[in-house]
C-alpha atoms as a PDB file:
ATOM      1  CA  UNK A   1       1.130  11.707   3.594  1.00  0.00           C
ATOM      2  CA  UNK A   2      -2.504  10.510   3.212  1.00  0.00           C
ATOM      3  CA  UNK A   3      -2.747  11.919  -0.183  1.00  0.00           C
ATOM      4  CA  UNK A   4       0.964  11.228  -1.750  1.00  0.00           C
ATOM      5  CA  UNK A   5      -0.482   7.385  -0.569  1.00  0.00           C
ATOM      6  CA  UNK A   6      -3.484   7.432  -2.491  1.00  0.00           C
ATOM      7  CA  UNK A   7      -1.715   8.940  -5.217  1.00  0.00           C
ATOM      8  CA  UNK A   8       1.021   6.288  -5.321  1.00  0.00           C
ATOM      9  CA  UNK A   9      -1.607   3.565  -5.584  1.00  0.00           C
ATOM     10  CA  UNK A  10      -3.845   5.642  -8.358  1.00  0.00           C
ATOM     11  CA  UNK A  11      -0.264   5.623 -10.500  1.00  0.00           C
ATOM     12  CA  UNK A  12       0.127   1.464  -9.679  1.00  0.00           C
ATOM     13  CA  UNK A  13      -3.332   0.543 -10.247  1.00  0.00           C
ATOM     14  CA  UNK A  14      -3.615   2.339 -13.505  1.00  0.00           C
ATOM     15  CA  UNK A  15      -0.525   1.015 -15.033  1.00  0.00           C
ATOM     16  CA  UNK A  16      -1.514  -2.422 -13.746  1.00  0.00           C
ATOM     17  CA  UNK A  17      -4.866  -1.484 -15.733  1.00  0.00           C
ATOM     18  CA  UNK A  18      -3.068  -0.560 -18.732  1.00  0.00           C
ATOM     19  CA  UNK A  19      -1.070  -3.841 -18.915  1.00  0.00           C
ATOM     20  CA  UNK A  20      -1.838  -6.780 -21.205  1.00  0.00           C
ATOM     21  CA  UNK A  21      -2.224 -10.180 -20.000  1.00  0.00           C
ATOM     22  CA  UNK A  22      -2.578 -11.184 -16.838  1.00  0.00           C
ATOM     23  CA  UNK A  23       1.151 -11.440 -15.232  1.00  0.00           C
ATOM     24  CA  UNK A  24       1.556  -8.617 -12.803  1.00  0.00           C
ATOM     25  CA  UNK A  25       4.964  -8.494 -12.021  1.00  0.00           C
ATOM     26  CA  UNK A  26       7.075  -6.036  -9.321  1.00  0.00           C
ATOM     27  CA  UNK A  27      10.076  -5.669 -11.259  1.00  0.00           C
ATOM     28  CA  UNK A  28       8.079  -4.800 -14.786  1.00  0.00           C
ATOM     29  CA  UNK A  29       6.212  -1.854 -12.580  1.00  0.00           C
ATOM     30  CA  UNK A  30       9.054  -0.807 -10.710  1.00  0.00           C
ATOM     31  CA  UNK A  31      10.961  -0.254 -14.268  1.00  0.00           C
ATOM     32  CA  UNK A  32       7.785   1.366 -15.952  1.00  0.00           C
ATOM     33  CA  UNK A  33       6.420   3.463 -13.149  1.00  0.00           C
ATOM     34  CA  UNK A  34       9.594   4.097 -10.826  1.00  0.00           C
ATOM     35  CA  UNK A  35       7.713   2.866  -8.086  1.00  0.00           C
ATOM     36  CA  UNK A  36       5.917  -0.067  -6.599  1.00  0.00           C
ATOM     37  CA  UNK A  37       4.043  -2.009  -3.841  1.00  0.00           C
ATOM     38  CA  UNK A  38       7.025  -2.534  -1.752  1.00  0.00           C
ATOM     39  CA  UNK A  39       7.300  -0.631   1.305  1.00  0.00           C
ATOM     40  CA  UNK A  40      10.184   1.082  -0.411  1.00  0.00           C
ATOM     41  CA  UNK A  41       7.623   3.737  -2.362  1.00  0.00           C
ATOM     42  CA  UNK A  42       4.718   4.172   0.541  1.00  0.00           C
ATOM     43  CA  UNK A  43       5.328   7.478   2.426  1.00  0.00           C
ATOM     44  CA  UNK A  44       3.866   5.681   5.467  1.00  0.00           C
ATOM     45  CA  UNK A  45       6.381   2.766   5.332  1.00  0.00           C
ATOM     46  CA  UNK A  46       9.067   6.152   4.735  1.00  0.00           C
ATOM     47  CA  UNK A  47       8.191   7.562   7.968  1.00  0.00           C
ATOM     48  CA  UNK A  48       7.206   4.793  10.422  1.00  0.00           C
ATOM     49  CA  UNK A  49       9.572   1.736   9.268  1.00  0.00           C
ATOM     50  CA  UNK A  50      12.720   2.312  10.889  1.00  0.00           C
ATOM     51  CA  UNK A  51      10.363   2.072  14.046  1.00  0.00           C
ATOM     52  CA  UNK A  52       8.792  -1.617  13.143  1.00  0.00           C
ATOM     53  CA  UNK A  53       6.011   0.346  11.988  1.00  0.00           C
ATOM     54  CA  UNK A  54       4.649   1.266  15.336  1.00  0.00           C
ATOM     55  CA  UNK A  55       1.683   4.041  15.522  1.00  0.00           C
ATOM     56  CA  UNK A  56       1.584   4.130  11.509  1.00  0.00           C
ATOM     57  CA  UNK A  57      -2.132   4.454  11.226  1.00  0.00           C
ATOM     58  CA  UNK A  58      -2.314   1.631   8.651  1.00  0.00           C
ATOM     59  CA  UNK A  59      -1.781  -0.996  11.465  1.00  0.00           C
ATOM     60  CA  UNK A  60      -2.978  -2.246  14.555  1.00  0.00           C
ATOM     61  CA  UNK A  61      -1.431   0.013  17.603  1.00  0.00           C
ATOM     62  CA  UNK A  62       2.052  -0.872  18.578  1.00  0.00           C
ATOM     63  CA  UNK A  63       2.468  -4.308  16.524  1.00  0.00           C
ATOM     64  CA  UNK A  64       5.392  -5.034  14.350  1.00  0.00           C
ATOM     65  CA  UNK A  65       4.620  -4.537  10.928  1.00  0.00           C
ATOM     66  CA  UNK A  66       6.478  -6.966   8.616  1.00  0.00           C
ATOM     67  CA  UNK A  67       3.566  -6.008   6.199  1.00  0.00           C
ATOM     68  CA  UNK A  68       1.524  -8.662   7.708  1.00  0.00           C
ATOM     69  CA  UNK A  69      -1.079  -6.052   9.469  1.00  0.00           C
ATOM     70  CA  UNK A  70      -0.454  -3.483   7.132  1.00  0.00           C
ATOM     71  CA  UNK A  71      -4.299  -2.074   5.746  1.00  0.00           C
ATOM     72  CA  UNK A  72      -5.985  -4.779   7.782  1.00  0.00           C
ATOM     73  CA  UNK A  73      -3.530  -7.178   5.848  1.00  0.00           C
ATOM     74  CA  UNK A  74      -4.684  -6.687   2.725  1.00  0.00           C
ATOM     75  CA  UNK A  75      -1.636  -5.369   1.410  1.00  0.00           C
ATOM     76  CA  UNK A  76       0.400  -8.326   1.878  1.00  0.00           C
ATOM     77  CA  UNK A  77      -2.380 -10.223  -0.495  1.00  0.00           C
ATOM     78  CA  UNK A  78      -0.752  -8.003  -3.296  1.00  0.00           C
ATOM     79  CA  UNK A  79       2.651 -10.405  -3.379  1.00  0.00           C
ATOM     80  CA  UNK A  80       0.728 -13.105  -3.466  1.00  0.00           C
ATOM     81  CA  UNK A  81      -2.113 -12.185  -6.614  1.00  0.00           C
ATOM     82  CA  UNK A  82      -1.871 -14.687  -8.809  1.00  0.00           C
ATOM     83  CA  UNK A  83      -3.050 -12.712 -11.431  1.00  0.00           C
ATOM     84  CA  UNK A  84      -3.221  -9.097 -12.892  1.00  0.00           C
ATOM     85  CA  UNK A  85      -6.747  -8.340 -12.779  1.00  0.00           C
ATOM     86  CA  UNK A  86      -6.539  -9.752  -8.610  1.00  0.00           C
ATOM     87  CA  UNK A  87      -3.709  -7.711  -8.354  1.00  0.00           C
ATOM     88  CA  UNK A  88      -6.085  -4.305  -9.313  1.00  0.00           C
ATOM     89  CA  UNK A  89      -8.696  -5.743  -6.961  1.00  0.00           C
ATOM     90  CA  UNK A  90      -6.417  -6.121  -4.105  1.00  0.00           C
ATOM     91  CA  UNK A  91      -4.787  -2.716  -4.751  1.00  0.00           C
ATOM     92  CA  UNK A  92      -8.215  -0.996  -4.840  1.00  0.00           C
ATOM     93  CA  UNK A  93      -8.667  -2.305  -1.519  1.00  0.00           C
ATOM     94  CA  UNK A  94      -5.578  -1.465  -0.277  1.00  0.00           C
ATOM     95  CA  UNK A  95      -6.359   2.149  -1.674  1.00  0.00           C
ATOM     96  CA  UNK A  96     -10.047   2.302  -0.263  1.00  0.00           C
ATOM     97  CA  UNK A  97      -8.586   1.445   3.439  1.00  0.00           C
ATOM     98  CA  UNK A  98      -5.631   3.992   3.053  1.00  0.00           C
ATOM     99  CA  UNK A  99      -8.974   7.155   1.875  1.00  0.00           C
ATOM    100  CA  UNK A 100     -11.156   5.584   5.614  1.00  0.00           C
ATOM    101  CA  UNK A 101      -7.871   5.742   8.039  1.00  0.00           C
ATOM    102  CA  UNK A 102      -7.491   8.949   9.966  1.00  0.00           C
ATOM    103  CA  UNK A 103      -4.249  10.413   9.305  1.00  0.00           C
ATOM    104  CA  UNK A 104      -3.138   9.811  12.977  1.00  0.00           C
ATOM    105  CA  UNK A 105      -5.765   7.643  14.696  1.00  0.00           C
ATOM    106  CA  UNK A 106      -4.048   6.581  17.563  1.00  0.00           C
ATOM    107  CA  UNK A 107      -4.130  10.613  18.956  1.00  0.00           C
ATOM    108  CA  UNK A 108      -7.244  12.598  19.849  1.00  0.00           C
ATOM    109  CA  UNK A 109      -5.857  15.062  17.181  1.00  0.00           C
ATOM    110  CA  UNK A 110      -7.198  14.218  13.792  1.00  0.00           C
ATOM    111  CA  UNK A 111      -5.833  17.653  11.991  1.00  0.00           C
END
């Protein structure tokens, strides 16, 4: 899951990167890539969302998600970039805190 996540955001950032100007827009990516920053594309939103999120490891333990805490709620800065190249740098941070999660860190077993 860790690694289709990472993967996901390498695809969004460098199609962001490849774009001129500096609009960033959902819809545009979603009909380029396929995919985008919604919850709709993140294999952790796919397997923890019908449960309000609860013990995803990209949130606080046992809080409803809403995409507020979501990667130490830098991910919910992404709807809100005013521009492309903030966009990347949100992204990259979004990407960064997704590679230093454990997989599972609210068990003992990190495997």
């Amino acid at each position: 899951m860790k690694k289709e996540a990472i993967e996901h955001y390498d695809r969004m950032i460098a199609w962001a990167e490849a774009q001129d100007g500096e609009n960033i827009s959902i819809e545009l990516m979603e009909a380029d890539l396929g995919e985008d920053w919604s919850g709709t594309h993140c294999p952790y939103c796919g397997a923890y969302l019908r449960e309000d999120c609860k013990r995803c490891p990209l949130q606080p333990l046992d809080t409803m998600c809403l995409g507020v805490n979501c990667c130490g709620g830098i991910w919910s800065l992404m709807g809100c970039a005013g521009t492309r190249s903030e966009w990347i740098k949100i992204a990259k941070k979004v990407r960064a805190y997704i590679r230093k999660t454990p997989l599972n860190k609210w068990t003992k077993d990190q495997s």
